[in-house]
C-alpha atoms as a PDB file:
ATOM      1  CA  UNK A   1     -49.336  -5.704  -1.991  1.00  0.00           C
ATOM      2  CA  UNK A   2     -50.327  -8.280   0.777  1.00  0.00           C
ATOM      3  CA  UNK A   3     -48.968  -7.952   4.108  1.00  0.00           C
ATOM      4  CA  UNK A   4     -47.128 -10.960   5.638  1.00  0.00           C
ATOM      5  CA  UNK A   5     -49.378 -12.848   8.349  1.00  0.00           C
ATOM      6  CA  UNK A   6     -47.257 -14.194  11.647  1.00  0.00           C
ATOM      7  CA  UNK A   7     -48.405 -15.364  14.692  1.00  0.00           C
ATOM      8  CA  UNK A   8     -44.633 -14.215  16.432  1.00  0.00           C
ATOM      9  CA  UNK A   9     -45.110 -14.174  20.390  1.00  0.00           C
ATOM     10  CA  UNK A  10     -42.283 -12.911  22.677  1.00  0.00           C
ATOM     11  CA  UNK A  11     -41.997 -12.637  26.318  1.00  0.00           C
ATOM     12  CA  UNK A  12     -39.936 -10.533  27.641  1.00  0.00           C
ATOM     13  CA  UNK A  13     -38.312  -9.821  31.551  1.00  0.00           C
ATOM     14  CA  UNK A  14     -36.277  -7.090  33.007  1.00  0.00           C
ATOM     15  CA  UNK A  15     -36.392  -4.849  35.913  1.00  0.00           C
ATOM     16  CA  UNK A  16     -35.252  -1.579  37.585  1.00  0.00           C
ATOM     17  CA  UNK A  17     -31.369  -1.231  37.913  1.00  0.00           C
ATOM     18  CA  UNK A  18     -30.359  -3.489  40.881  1.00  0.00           C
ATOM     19  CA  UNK A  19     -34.092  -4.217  41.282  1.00  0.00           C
ATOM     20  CA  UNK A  20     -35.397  -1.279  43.317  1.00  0.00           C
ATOM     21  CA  UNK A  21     -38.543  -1.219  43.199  1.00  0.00           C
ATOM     22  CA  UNK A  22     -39.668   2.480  42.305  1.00  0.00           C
ATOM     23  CA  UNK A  23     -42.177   1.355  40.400  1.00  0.00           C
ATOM     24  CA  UNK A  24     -45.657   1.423  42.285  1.00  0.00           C
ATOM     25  CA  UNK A  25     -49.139   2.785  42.224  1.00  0.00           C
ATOM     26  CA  UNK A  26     -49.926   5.326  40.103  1.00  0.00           C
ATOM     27  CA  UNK A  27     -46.144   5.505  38.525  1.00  0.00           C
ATOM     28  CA  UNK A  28     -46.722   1.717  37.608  1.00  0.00           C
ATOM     29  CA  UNK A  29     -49.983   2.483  35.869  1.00  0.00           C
ATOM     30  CA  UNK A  30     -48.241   5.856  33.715  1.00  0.00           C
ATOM     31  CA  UNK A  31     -45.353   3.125  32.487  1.00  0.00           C
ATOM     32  CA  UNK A  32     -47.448   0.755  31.848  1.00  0.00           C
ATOM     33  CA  UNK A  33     -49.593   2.717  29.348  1.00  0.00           C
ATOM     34  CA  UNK A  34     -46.069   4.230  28.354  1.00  0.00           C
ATOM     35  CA  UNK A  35     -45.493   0.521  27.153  1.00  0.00           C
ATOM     36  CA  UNK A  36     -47.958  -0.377  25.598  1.00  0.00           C
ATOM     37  CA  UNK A  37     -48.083   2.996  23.624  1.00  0.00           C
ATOM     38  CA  UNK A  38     -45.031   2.217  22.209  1.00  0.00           C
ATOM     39  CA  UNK A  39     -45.853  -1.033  21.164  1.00  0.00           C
ATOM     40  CA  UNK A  40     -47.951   0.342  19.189  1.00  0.00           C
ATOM     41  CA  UNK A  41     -46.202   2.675  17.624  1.00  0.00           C
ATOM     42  CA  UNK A  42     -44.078   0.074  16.525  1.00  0.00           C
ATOM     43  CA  UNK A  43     -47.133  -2.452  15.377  1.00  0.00           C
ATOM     44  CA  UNK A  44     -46.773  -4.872  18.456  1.00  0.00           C
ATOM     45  CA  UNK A  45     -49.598  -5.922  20.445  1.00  0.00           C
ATOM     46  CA  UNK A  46     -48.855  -6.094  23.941  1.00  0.00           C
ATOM     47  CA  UNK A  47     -51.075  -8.684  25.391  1.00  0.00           C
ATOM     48  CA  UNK A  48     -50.081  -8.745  29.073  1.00  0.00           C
ATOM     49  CA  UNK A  49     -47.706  -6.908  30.815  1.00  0.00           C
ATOM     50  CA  UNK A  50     -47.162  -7.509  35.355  1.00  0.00           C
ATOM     51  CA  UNK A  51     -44.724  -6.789  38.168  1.00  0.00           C
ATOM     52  CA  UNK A  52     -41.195  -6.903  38.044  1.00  0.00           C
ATOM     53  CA  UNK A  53     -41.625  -5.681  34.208  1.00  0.00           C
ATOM     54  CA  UNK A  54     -43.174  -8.596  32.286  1.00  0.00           C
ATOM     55  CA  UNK A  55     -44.426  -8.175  29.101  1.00  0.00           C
ATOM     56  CA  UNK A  56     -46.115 -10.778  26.706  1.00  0.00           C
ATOM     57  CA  UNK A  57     -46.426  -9.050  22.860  1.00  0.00           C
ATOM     58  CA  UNK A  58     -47.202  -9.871  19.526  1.00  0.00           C
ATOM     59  CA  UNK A  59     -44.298  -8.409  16.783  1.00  0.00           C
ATOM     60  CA  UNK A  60     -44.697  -8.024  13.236  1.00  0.00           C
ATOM     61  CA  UNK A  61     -42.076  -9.974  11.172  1.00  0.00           C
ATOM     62  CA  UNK A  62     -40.256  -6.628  10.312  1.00  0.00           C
ATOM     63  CA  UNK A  63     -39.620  -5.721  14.590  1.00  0.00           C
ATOM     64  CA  UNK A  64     -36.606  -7.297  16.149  1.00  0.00           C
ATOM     65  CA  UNK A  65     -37.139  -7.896  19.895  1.00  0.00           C
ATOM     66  CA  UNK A  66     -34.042  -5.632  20.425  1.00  0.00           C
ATOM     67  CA  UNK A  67     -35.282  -2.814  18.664  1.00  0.00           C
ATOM     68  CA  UNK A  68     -38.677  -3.229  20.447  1.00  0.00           C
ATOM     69  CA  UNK A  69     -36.701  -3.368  24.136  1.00  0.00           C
ATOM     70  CA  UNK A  70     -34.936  -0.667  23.150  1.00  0.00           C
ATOM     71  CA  UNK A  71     -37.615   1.587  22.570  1.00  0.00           C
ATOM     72  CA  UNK A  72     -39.875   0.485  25.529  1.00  0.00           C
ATOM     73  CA  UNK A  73     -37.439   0.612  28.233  1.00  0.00           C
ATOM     74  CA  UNK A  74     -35.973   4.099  26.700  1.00  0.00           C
ATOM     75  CA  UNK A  75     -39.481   5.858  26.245  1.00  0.00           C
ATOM     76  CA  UNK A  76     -40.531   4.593  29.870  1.00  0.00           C
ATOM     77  CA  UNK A  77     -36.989   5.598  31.526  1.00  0.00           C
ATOM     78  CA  UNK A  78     -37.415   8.829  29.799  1.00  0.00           C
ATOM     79  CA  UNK A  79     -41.246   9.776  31.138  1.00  0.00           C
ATOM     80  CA  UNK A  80     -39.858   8.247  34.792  1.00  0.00           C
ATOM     81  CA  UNK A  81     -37.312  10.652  34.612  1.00  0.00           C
ATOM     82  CA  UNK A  82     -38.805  14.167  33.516  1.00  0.00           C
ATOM     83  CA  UNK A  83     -41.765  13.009  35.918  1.00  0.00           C
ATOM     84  CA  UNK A  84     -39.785  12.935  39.082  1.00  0.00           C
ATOM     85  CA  UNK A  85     -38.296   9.600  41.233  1.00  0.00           C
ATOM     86  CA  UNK A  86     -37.590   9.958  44.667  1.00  0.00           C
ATOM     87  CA  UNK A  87     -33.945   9.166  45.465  1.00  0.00           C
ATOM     88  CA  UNK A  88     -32.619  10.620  42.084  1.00  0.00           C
ATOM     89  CA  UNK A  89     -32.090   9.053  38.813  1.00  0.00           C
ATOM     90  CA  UNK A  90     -34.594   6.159  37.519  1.00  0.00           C
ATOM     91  CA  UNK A  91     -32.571   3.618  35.166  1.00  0.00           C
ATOM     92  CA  UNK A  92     -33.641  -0.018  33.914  1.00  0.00           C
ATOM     93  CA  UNK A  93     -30.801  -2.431  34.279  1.00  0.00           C
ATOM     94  CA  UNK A  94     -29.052  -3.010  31.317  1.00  0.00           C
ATOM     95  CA  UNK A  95     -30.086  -6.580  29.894  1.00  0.00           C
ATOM     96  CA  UNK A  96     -33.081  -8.625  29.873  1.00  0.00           C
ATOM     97  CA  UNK A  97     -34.360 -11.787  29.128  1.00  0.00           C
ATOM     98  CA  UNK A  98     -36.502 -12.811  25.821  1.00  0.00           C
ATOM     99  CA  UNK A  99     -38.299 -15.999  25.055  1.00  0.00           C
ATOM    100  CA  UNK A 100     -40.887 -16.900  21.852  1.00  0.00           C
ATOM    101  CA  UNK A 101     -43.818 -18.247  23.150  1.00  0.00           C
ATOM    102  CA  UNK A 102     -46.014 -20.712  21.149  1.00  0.00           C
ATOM    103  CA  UNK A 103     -49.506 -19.566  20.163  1.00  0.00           C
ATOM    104  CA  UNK A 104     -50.811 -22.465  22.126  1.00  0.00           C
ATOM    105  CA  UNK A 105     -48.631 -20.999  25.378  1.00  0.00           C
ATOM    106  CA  UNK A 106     -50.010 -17.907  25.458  1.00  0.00           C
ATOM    107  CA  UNK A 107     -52.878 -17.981  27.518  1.00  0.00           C
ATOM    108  CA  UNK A 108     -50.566 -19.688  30.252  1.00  0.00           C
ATOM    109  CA  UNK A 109     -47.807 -17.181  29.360  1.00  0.00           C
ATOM    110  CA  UNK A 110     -50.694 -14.103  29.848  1.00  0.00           C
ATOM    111  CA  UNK A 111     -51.493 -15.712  33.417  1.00  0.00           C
ATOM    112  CA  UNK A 112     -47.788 -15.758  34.697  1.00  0.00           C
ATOM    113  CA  UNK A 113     -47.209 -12.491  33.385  1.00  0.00           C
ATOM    114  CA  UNK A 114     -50.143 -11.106  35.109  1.00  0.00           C
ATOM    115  CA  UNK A 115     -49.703 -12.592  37.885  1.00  0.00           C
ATOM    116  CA  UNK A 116     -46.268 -11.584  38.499  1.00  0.00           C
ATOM    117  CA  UNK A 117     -46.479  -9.901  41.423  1.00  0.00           C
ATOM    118  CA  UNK A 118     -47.801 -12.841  43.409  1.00  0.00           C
ATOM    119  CA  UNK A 119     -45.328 -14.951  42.136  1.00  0.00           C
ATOM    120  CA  UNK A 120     -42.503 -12.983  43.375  1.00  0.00           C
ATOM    121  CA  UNK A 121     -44.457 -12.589  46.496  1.00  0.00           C
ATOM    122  CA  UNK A 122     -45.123 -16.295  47.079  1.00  0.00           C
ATOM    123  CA  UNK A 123     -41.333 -17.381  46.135  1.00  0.00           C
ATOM    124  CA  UNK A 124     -43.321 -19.403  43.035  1.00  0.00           C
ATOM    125  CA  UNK A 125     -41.114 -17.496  40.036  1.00  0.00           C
ATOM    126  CA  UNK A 126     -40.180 -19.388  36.933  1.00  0.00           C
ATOM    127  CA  UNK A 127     -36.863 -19.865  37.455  1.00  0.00           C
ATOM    128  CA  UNK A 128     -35.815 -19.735  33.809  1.00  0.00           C
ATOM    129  CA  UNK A 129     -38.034 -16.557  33.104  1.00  0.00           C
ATOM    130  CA  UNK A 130     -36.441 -14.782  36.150  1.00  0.00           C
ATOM    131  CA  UNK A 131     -33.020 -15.694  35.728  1.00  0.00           C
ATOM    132  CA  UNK A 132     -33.134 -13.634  32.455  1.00  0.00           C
ATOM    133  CA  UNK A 133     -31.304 -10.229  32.677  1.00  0.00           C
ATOM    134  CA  UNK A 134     -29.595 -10.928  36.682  1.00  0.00           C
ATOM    135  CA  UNK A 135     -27.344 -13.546  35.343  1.00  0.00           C
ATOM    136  CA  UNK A 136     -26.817 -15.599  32.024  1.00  0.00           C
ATOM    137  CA  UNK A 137     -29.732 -17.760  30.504  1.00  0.00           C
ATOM    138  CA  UNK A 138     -29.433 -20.946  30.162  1.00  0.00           C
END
């Protein structure tokens, strides 16, 4: 039997519970690779992933973007957790935002998201993407 063949893009935003930022340095780099990990292991393709948690993936048809924030954000909390935080528990917040991208988007999409850090640094966010998750979306 043939597999199905889709080009489905997401972006998704979210961030530590009320935004503290615990994540740095080598922690950053272990969550990261705790990401994409389980991206794979649910056939996505994370493409880019920056600051502020930012991730740009490819799904198959058969992954709902629920079921793939679910799993990322619970595996990383998880290996935060039973690897120590300072200042006790390590949580994400609760929601988060999710837009499709377009395949001809995503090498601006892959830019913002890996550039995240600067943006939030330089006050030059996309509103819209940021928004996500803090408040409702528009």
């Amino acid at each position: 039997m043939r597999e199905p063949y889709t080009q489905l893009y997401v972006h998704i935003v979210w961030a530590t519970w009320d935004r503290q930022p615990l994540l740095s340095g080598e922690r950053e780099g272990i969550v990261y690779a705790c990401i994409q990990a389980e991206c794979g292991n649910l056939g996505a393709e994370m493409i880019a992933i920056g600051g502020m948690e930012d991730v740009l993936a490819r799904i198959p048809a058969a992954l709902s973007v629920a079921a793939l924030v679910k799993q990322i954000k619970g595996s990383s909390s998880h290996l935060v957790n039973h690897t120590g935080v300072p200042n006790g528990a390590f949580k994400w917040q609760g929601a988060y935002g999710a837009f499709t991208v377009s395949k001809g988007a995503v090498p601006k999409v892959v830019d913002y998201v890996i550039r995240q850090k600067q943006h939030h640094s330089e006050g030059s966010v996309h509103a819209s993407f940021e928004a996500c998750g803090a408040e409702p979306c528009e």
